[in-house]
Protein backbone atom coordinates (compact mmCIF):
# COMPACT_ATOMS: atom_id res chain seq x y z
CA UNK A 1 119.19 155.04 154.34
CA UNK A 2 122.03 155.30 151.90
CA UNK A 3 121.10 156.00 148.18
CA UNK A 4 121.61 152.59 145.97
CA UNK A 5 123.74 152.93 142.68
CA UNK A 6 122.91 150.10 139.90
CA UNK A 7 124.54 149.50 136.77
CA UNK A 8 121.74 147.66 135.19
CA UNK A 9 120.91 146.29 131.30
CA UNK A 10 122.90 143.31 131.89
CA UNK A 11 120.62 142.39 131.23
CA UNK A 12 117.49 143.98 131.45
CA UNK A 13 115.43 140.99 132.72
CA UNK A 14 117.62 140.81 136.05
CA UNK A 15 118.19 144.06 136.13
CA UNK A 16 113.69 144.13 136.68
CA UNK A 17 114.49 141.37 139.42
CA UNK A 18 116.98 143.62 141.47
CA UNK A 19 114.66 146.26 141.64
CA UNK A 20 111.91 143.84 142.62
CA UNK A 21 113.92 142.11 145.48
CA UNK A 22 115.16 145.37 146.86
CA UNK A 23 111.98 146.87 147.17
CA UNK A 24 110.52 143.41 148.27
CA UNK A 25 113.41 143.55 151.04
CA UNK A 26 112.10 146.50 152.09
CA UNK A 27 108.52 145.71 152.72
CA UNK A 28 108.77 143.61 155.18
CA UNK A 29 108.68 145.53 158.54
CA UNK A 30 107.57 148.60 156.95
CA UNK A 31 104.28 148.21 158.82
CA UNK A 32 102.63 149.94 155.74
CA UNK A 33 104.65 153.28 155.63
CA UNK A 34 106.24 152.59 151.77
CA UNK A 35 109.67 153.62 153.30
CA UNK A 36 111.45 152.56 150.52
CA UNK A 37 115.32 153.57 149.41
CA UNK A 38 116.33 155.83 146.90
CA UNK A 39 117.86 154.00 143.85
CA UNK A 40 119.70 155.30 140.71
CA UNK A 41 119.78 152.62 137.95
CA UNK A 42 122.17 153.05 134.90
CA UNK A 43 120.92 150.57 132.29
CA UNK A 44 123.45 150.32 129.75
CA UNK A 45 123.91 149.12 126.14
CA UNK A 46 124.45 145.10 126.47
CA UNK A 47 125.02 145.22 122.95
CA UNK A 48 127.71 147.38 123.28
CA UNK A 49 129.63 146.19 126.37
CA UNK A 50 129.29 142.47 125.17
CA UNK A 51 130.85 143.34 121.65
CA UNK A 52 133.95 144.63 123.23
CA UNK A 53 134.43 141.70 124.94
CA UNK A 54 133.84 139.72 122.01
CA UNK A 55 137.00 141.40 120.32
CA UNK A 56 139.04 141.41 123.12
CA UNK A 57 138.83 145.16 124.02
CA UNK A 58 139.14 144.88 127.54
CA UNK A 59 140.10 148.41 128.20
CA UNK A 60 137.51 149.74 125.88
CA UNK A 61 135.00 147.87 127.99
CA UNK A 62 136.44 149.37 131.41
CA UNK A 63 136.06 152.57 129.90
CA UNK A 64 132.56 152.03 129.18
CA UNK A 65 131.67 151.17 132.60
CA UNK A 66 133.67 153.10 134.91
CA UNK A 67 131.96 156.38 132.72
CA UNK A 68 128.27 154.57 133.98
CA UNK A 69 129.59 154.24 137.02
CA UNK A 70 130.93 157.88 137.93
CA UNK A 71 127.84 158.90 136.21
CA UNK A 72 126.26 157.01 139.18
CA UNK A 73 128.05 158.82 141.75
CA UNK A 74 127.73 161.93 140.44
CA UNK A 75 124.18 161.66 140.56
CA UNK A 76 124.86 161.03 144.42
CA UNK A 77 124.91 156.97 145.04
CA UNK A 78 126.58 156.26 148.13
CA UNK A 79 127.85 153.07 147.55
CA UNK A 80 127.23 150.83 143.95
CA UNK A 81 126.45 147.62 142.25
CA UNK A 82 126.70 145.77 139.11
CA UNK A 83 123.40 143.37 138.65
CA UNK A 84 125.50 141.16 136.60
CA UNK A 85 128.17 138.31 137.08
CA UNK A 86 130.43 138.92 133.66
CA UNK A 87 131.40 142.94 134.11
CA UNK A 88 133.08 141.75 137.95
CA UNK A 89 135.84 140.32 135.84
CA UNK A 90 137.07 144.09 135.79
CA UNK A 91 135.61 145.08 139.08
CA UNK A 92 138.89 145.86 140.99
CA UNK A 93 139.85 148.16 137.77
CA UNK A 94 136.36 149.76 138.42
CA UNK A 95 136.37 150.12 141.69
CA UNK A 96 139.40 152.12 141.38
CA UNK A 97 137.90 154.49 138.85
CA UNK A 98 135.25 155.70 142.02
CA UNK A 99 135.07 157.62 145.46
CA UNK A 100 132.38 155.43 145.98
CA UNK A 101 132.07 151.55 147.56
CA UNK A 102 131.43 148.83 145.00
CA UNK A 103 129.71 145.81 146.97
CA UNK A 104 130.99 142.61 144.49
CA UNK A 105 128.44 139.96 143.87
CA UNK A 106 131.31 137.34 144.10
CA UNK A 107 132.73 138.16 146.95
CA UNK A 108 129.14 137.77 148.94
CA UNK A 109 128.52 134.72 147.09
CA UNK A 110 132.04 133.25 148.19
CA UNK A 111 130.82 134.47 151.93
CA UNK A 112 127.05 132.79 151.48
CA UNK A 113 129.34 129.42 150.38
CA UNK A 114 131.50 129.52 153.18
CA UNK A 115 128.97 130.04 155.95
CA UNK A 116 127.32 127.14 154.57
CA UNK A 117 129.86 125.09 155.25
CA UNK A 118 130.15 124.31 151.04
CA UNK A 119 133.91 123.28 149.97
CA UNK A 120 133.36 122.06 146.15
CA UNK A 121 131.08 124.84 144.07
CA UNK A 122 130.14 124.50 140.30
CA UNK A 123 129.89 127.47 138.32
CA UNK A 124 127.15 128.18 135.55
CA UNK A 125 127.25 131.39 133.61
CA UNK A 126 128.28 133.32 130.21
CA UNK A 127 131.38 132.14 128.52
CA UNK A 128 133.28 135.25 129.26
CA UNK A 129 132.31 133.87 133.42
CA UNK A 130 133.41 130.73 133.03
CA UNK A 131 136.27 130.89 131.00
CA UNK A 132 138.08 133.21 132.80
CA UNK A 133 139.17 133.25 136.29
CA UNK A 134 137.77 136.08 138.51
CA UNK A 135 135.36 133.31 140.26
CA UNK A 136 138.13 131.25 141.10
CA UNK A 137 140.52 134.06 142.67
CA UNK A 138 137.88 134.99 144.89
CA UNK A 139 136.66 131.73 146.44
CA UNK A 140 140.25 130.40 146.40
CA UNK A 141 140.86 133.17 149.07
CA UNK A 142 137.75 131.64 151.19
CA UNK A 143 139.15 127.84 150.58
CA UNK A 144 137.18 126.85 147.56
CA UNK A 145 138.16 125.62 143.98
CA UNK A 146 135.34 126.87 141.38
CA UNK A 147 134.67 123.67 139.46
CA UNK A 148 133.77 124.42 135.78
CA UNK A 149 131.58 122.77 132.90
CA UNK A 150 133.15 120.59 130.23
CA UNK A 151 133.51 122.27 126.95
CA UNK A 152 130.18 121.16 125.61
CA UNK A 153 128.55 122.10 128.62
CA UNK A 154 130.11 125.54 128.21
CA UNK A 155 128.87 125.71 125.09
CA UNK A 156 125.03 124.76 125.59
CA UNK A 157 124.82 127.30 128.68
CA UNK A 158 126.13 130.16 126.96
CA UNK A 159 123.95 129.56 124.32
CA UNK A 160 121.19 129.62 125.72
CA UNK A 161 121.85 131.97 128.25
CA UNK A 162 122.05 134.81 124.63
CA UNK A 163 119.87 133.39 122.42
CA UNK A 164 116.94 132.63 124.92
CA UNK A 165 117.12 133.72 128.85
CA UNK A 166 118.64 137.21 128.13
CA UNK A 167 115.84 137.69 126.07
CA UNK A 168 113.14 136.79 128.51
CA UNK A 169 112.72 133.03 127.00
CA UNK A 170 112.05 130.63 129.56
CA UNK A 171 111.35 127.07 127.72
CA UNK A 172 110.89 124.17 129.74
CA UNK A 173 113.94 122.20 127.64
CA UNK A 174 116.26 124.33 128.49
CA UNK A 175 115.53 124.47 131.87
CA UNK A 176 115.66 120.50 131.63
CA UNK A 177 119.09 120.63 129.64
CA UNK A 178 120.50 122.85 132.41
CA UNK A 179 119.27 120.98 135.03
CA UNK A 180 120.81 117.92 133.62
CA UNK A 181 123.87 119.48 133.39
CA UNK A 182 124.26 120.29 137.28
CA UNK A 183 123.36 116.42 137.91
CA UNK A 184 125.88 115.31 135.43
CA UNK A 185 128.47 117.71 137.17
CA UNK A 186 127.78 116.43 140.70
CA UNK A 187 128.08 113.01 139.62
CA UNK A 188 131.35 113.49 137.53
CA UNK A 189 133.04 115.90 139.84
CA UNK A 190 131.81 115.92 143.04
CA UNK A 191 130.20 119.51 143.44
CA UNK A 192 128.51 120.38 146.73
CA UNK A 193 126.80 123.11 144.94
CA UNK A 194 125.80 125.22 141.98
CA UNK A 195 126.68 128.58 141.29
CA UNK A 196 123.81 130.71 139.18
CA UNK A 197 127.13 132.59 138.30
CA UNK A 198 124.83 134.78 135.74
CA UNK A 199 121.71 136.61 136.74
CA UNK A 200 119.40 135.59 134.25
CA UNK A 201 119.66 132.05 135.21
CA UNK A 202 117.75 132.17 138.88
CA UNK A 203 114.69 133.34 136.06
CA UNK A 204 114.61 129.95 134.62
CA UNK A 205 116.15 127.86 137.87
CA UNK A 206 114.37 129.24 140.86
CA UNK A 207 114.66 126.35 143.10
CA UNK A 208 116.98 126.70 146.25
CA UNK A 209 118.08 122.61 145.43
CA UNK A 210 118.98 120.83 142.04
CA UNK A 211 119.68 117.28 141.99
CA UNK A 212 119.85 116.96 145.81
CA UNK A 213 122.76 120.20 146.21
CA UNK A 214 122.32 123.65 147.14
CA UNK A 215 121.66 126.78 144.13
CA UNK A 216 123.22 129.45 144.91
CA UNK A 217 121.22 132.77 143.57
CA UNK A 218 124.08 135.28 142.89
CA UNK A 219 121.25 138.01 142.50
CA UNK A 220 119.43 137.25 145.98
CA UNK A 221 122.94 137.09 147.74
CA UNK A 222 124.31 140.26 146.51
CA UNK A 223 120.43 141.75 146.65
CA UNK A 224 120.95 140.95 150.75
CA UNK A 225 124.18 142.86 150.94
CA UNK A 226 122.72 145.83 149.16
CA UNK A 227 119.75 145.95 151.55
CA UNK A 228 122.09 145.38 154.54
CA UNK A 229 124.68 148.27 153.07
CA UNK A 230 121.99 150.72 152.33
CA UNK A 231 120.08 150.13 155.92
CA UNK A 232 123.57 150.77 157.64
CA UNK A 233 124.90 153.71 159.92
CA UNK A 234 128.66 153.17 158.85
């Protein structure tokens, strides 16, 4: 088996629920022999990578990260991962900064769309996701426009998202308030889907369907192309 690289802390709570899916992944067919991967986990400084995004150091943020991530490979990862949505809006500048495969957690969730036949997705995530447009280059090359939240959507999601779920808060009225928001965005524009374009938010919506349309789990679909990468020959 190859030897897993995570850059985790982004937060910590899905950064718990990678580990746990991977290993979970791996039990089945293990017929009891705890064959489990090896897996290196760099959990950085949220705090810190967030508040150079907040000021618009971009470059001071790639820095951060591509240092984790070499740290990674130096410690002998064969391929890596970031257990978050927000960092992959520098992953091609990352994935330069390695010797190492980077397996994008967009890019399999634009796959998982597509072979699902989906053509209109919603995204939900941080404000950094859904204000910029790494989402939307990606799926556009698979035939799909990312359909975003109205402002005050945007606005409820990302707070919540830092001042509760990051933090391990689950309350029932924001799961309510969230779930409200998919309806309202199927009804008003037509999504197919919804993206969990953060990883905290399959914590507080873990059903598979929300107001009749698919919810896509970022961190199960790029937990199945770790699994599959890391149980490969190539």
């Amino acid at each position: 088996m190859k030897r897993i690289g995570l850059i985790g802390g982004l937060g910590p709570e899905a950064t718990v629920d990678y580990y746990k899916a991977i290993i979970d992944a791996f039990k089945q067919g293990n017929a009891g022999k705890l064959n489990y991967p090896e897996i290196i986990i760099s959990s950085v400084n949220m705090y810190a990578f967030i508040g150079k995004l907040e000021v618009g150091d971009y470059q001071g943020a790639v820095a951060y990260l591509a240092d984790k991530l070499k740290a990674l490979e130096r410690a002998g990862a064969d391929f890596l991962a970031l257990t978050a949505n927000t960092p992959h809006l520098f992953f091609s500048e990352l994935q330069k900064e390695v010797n190492v495969p980077m397996l994008s957690i967009v890019e399999a969730t634009a796959r998982e769309a597509q072979r699902l036949g989906l053509k209109c997705p919603g995204l939900m995530g941080t404000a950094f996701t859904m204000n910029s447009g790494f989402f939307s280059e990606v799926f556009s090359r698979f035939g799909m426009e990312v359909i975003m939240p109205s402002s005050i959507q945007k606005k409820y999601i990302n707070e919540k998202l830092f001042s509760e779920i990051e933090l391990g808060i689950f309350k029932d009225e924001t799961r309510d308030g969230l779930i409200e928001i998919i309806g309202e965005m199927k009804a008003e524009q037509q999504i197919d889907c919804i993206i969990m374009g953060c990883t905290e938010l399959p914590l507080i919506l873990e059903d598979s369907v929300y107001n009749g349309i698919p919810s896509l789990n970022t961190t199960q679909i790029h937990v199945n192309e770790i699994v599959k990468w890391c149980k490969s020959d190539d």
